[in-house]
C-alpha atoms as a PDB file:
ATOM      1  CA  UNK A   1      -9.690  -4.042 -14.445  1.00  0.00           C
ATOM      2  CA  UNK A   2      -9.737  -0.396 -15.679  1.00  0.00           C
ATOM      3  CA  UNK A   3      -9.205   2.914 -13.305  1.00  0.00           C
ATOM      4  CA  UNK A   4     -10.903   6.159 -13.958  1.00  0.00           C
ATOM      5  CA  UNK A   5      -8.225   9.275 -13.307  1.00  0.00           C
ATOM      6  CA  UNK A   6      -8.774  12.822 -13.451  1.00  0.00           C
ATOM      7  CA  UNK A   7      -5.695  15.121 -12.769  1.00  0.00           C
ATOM      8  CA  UNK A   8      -5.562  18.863 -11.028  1.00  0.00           C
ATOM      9  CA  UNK A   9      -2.573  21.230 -11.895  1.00  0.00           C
ATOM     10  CA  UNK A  10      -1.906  22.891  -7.841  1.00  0.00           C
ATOM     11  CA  UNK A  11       0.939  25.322  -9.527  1.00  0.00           C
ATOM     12  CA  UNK A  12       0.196  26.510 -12.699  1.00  0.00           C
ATOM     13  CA  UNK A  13       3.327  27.543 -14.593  1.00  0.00           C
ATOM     14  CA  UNK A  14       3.548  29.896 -12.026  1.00  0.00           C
ATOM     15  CA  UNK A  15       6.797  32.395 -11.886  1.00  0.00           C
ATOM     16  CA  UNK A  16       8.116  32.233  -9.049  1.00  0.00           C
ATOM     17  CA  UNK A  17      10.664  35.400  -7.561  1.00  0.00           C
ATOM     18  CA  UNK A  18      13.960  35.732  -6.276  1.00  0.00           C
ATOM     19  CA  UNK A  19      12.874  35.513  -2.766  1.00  0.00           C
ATOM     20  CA  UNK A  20       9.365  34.745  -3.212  1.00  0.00           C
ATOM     21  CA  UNK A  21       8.162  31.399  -2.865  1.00  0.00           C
ATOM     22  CA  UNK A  22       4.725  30.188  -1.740  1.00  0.00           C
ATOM     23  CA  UNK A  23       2.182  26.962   0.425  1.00  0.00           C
ATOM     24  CA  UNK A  24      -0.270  25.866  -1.687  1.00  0.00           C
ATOM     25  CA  UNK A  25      -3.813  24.992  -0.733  1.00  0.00           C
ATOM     26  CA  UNK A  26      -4.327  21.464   0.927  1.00  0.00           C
ATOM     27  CA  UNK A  27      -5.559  19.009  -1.732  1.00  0.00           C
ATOM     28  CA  UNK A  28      -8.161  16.564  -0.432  1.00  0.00           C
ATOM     29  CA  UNK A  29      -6.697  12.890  -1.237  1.00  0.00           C
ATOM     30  CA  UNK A  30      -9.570  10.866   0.963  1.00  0.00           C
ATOM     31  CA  UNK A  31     -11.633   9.729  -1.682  1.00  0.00           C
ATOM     32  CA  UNK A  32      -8.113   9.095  -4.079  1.00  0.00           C
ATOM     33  CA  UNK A  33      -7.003   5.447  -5.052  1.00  0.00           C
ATOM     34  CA  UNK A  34      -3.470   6.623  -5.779  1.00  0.00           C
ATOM     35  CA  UNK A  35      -1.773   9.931  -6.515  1.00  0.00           C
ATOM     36  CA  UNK A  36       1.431  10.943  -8.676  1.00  0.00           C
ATOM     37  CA  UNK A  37       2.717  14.213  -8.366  1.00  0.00           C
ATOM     38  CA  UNK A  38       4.824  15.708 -11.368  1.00  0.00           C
ATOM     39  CA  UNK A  39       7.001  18.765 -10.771  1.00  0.00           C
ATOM     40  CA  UNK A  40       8.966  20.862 -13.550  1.00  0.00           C
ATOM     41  CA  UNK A  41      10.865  23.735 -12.449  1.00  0.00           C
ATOM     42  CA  UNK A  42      11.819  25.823 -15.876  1.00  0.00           C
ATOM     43  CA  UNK A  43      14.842  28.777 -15.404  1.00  0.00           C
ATOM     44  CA  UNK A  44      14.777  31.469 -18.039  1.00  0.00           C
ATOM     45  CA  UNK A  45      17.502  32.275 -20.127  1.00  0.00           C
ATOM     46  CA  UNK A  46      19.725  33.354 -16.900  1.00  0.00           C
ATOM     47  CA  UNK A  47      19.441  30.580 -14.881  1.00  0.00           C
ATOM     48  CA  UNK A  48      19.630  31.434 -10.767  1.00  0.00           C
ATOM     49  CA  UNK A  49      22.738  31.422  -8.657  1.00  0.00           C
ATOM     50  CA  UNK A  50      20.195  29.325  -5.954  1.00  0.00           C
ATOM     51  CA  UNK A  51      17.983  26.766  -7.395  1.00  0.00           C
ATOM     52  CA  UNK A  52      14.305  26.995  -6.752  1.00  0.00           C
ATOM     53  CA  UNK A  53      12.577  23.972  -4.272  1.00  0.00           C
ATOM     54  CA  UNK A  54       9.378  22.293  -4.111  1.00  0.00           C
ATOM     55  CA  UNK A  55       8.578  20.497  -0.774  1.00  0.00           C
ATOM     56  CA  UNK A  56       5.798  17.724  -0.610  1.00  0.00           C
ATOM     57  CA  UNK A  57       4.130  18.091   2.486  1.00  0.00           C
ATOM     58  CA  UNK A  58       1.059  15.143   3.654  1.00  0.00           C
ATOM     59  CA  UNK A  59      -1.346  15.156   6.376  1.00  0.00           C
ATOM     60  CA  UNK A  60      -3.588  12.933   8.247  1.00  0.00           C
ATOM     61  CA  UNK A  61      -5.890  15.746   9.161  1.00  0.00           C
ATOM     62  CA  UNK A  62      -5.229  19.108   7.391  1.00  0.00           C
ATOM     63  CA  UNK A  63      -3.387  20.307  10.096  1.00  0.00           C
ATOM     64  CA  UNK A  64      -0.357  18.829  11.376  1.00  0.00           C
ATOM     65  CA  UNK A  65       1.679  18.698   7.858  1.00  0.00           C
ATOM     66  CA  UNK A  66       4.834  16.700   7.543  1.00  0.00           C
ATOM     67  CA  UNK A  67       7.837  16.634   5.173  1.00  0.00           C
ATOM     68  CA  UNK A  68       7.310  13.283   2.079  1.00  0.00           C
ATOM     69  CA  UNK A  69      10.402  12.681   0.476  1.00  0.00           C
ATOM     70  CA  UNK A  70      13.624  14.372  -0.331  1.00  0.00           C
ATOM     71  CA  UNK A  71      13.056  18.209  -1.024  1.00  0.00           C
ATOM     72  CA  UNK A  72      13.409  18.856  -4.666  1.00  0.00           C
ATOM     73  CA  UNK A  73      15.336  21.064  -5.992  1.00  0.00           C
ATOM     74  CA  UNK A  74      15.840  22.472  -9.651  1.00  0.00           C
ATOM     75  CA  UNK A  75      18.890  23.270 -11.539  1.00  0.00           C
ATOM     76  CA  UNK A  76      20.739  26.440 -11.537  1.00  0.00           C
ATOM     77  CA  UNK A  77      21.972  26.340 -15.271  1.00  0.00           C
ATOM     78  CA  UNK A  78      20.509  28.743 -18.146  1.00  0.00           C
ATOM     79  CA  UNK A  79      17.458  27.561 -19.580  1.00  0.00           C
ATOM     80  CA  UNK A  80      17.934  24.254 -17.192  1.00  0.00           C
ATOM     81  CA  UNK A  81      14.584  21.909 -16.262  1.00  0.00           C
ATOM     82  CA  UNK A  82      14.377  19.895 -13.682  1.00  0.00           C
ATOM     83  CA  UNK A  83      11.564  17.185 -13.874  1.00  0.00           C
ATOM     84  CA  UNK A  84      10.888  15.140 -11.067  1.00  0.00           C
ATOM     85  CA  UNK A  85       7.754  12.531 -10.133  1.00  0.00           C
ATOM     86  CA  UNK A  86       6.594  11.289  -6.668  1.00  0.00           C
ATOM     87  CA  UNK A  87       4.263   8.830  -5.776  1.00  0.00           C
ATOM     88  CA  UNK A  88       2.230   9.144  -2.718  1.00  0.00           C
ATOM     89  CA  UNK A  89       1.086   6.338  -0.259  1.00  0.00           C
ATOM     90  CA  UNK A  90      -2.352   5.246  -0.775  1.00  0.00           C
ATOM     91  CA  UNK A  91      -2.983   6.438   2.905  1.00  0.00           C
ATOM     92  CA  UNK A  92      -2.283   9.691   2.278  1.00  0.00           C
ATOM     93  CA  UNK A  93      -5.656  12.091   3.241  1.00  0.00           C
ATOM     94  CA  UNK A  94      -4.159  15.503   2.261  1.00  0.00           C
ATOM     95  CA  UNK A  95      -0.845  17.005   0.240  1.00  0.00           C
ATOM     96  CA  UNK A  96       0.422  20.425  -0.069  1.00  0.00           C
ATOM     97  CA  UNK A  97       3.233  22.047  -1.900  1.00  0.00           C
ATOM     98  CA  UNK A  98       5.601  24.613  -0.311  1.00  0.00           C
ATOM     99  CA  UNK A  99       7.471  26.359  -3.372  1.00  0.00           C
ATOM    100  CA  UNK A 100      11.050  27.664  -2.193  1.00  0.00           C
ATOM    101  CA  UNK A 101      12.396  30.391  -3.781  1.00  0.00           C
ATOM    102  CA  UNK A 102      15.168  30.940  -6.185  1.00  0.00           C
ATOM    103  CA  UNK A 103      18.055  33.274  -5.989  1.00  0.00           C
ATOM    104  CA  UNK A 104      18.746  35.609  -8.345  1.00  0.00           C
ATOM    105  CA  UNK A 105      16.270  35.319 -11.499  1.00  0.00           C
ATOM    106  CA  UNK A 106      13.053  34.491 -11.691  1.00  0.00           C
ATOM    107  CA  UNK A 107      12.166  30.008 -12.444  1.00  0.00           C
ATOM    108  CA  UNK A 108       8.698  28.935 -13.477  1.00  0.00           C
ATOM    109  CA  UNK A 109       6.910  26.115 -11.472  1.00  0.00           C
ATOM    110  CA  UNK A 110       4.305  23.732 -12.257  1.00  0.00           C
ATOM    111  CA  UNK A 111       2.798  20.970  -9.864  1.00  0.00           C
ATOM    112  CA  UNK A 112       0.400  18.800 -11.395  1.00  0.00           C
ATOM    113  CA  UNK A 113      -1.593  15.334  -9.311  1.00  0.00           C
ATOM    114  CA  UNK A 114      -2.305  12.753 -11.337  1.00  0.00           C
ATOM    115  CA  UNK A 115      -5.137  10.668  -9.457  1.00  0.00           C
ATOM    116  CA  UNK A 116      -7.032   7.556  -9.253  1.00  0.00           C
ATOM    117  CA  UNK A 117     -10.652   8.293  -8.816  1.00  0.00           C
ATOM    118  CA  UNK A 118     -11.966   5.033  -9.682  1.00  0.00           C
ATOM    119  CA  UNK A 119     -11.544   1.199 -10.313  1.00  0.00           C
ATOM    120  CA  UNK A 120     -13.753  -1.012 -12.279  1.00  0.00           C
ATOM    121  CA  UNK A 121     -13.667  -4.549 -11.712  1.00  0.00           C
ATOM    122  CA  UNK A 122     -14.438  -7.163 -15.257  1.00  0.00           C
END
């Protein structure tokens, strides 16, 4: 068996404020096999005195959203990175990211989906 995967980056080394923070855009899972998400929060060289978060959110329908898993949060440390990987259920139609903000300086996000588009069988 072999799988064909293609891969989307949702948050693109984005920095993200003291007291900003952002939703990104629904990402259509329906015609996915299996999704990873990877996460990497990066401080500067003055880390923040509140960590910055990044919140899976999945939906049946592109409305109703729901907390996945345990909110991630970064570090708080200078020059700290906090890496962290989620797999979501094969039923899942639709993910978005909410991107909590840090306090303090400045941390640089990046969401990536890793995806399943495709399995061949022999």
């Amino acid at each position: 068996m072999a799988a064909t995967k293609d891969f989307v980056t949702v948050v693109d080394s984005e920095s993200i404020p003291p007291g900003g923070g952002q939703t990104t855009a629904a990402q259509d899972l329906r015609t996915r096999y299996d999704t990873m998400v990877s996460v990497k929060l990066t401080n500067g060289a003055t880390g923040p005195s509140a960590a910055a978060t990044v919140q899976v959110e999945i939906s049946p329908d592109n409305t109703n959203w729901y907390a996945f898993g345990a909110l991630i949060v970064g570090k708080t440390g200078n020059d700290a990175i906090k890496i962290a990987f989620v797999e979501l259920p094969l039923e899942t139609n639709y993910v978005r990211f909410v991107v909590g903000p840090p306090t303090g300086q400045a941390v640089t996000a990046l969401v990536q989906l890793s995806r399943v588009t495709e399995l061949l069988w022999g």
